[in-house]
Protein backbone atom coordinates (compact mmCIF):
# COMPACT_ATOMS: atom_id res chain seq x y z
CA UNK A 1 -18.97 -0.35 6.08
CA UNK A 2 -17.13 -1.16 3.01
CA UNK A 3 -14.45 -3.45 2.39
CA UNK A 4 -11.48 -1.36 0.46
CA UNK A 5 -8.10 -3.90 -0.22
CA UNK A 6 -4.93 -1.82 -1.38
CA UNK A 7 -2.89 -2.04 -3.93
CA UNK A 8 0.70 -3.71 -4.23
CA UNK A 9 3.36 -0.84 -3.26
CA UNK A 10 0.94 2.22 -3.35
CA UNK A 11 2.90 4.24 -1.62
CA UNK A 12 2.50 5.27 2.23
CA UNK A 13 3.30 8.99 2.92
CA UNK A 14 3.95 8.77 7.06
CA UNK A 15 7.01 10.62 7.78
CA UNK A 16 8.28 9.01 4.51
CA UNK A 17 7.49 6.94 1.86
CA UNK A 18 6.48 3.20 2.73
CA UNK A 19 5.83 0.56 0.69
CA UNK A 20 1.92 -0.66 1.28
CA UNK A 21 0.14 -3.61 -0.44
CA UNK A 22 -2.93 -4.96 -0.84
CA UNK A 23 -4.67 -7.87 -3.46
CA UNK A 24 -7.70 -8.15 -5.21
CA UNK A 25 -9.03 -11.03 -8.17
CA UNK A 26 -8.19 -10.42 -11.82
CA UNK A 27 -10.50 -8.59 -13.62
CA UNK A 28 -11.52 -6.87 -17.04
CA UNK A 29 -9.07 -4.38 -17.59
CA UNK A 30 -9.69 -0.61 -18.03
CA UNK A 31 -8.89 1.27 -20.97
CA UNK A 32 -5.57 3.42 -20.51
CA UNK A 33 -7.07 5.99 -22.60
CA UNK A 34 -10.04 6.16 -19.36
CA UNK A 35 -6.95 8.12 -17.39
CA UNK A 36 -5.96 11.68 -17.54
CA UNK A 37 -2.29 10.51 -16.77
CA UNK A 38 -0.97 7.69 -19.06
CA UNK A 39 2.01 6.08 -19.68
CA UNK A 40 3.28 3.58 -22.02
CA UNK A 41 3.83 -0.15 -21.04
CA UNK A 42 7.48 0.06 -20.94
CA UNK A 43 7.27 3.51 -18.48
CA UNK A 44 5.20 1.15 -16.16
CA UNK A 45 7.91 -1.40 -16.41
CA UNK A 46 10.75 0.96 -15.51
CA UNK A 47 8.54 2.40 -12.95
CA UNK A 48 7.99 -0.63 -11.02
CA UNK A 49 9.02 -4.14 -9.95
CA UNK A 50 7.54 -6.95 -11.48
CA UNK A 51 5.08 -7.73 -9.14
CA UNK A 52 4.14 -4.52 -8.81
CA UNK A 53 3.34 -4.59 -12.96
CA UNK A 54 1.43 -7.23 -11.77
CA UNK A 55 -1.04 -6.33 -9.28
CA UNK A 56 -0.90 -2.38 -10.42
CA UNK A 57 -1.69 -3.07 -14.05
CA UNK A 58 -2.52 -6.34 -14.35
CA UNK A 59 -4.49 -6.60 -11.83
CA UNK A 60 -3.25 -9.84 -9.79
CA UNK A 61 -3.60 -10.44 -6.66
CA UNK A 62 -0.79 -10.48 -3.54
CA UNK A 63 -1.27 -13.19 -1.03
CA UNK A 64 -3.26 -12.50 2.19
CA UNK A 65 -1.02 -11.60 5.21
CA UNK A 66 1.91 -11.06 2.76
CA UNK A 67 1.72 -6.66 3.28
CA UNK A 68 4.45 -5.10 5.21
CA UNK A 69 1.87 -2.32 5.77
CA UNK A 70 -1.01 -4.81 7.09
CA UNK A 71 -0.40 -3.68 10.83
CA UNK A 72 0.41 -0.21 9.78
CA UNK A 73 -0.86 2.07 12.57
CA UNK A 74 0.93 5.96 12.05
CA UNK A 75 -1.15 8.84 10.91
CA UNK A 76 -0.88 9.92 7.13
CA UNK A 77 -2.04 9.77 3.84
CA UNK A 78 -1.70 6.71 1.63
CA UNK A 79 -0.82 7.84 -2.07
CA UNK A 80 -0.85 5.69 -5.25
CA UNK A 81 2.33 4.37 -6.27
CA UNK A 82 1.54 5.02 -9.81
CA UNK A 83 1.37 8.94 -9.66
CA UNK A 84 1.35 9.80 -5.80
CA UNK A 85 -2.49 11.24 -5.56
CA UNK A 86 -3.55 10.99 -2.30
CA UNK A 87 -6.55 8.23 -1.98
CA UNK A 88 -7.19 7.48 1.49
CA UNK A 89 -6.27 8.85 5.20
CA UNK A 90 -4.92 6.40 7.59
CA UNK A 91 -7.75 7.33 10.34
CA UNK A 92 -10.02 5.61 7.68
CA UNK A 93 -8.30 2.12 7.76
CA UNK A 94 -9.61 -0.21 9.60
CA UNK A 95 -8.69 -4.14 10.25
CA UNK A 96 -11.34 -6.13 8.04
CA UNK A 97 -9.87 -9.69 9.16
CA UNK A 98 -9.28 -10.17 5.02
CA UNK A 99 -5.76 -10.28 5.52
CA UNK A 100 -4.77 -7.08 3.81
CA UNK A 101 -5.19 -3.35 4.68
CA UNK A 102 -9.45 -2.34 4.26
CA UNK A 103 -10.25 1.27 4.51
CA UNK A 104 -12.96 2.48 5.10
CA UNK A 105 -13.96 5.79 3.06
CA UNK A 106 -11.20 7.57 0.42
CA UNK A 107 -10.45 10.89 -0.21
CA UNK A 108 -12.86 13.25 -1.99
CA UNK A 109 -12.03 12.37 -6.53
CA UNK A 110 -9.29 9.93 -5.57
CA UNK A 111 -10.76 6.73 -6.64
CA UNK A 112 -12.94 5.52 -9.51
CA UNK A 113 -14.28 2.02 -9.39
CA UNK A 114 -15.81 -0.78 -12.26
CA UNK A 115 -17.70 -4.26 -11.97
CA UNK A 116 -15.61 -7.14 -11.70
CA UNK A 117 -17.77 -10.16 -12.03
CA UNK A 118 -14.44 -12.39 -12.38
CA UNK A 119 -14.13 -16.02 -10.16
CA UNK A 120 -17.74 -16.49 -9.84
CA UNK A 121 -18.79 -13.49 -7.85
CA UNK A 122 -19.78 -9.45 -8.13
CA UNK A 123 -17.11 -7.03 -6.47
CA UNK A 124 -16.47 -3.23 -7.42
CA UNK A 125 -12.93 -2.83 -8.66
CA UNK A 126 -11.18 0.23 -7.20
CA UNK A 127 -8.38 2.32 -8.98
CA UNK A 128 -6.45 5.97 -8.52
CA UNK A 129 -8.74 7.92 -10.70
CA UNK A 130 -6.05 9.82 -11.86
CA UNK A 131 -3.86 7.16 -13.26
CA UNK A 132 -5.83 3.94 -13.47
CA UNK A 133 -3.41 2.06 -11.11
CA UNK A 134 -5.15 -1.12 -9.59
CA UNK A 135 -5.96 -0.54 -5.64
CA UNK A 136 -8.21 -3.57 -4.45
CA UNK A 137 -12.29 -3.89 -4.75
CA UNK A 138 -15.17 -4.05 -2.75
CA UNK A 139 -16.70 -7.13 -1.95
């Protein structure tokens, strides 16, 4: 089984939207121009919170433990903040021990993923295909 960390604030769709977090390391950035939906620094500023900027497009990382969605246990679909494609169904999440929510499979052309050989070690960066927005890796 893979490892899947979430992103900051993608957004949980379980009778409502939730906020939902996840971290991964900093990596090499994606080209904007990679997504069919883009917007312009400043729209991704107004769109979300700092932090979220941060993790979503910069691609920090949230402390372990620190998701109000770690323990989340409803049925649904988890969508990305960024443009509300569905990635991954909550039967596929699973608790990895990491400290943030791990799922387990995604939903058919939700995610794309790139190497991220950042802090001394090889993980596959995951993003919402659609939009680019920064969702975790595998390790």
């Amino acid at each position: 089984m893979n490892r899947r960390n979430f992103l900051v604030k993608t957004a949980c769709v379980i009778g409502g939207a939730h906020s939902f977090s996840a971290p991964v390391m900093a990596a090499t950035s994606t080209s904007d121009e990679d997504f069919e939906v883009v917007l312009s620094k400043k729209q991704w500023q107004a769109k979300l919170s700092d932090f979220e900027y941060q993790v979503m497009r910069k691609e920090k990382t949230e402390r372990a433990d620190s998701s109000a969605l770690l323990n989340e246990k409803r049925e649904g679909t988890y969508l990305c903040k960024g443009c509300d494609l569905p990635l991954y169904p909550s039967n596929t999440k699973y608790e990895s021990g990491t400290g943030w929510p791990s799922f387990y499979q995604s939903l058919p052309d939700a995610v794309g993923t790139k190497e991220d050989n950042g802090f001394f070690m090889k993980r596959t960066e995951v993003h919402c295909r659609r939009r680019g927005s920064h969702l975790g890796a595998y390790f």
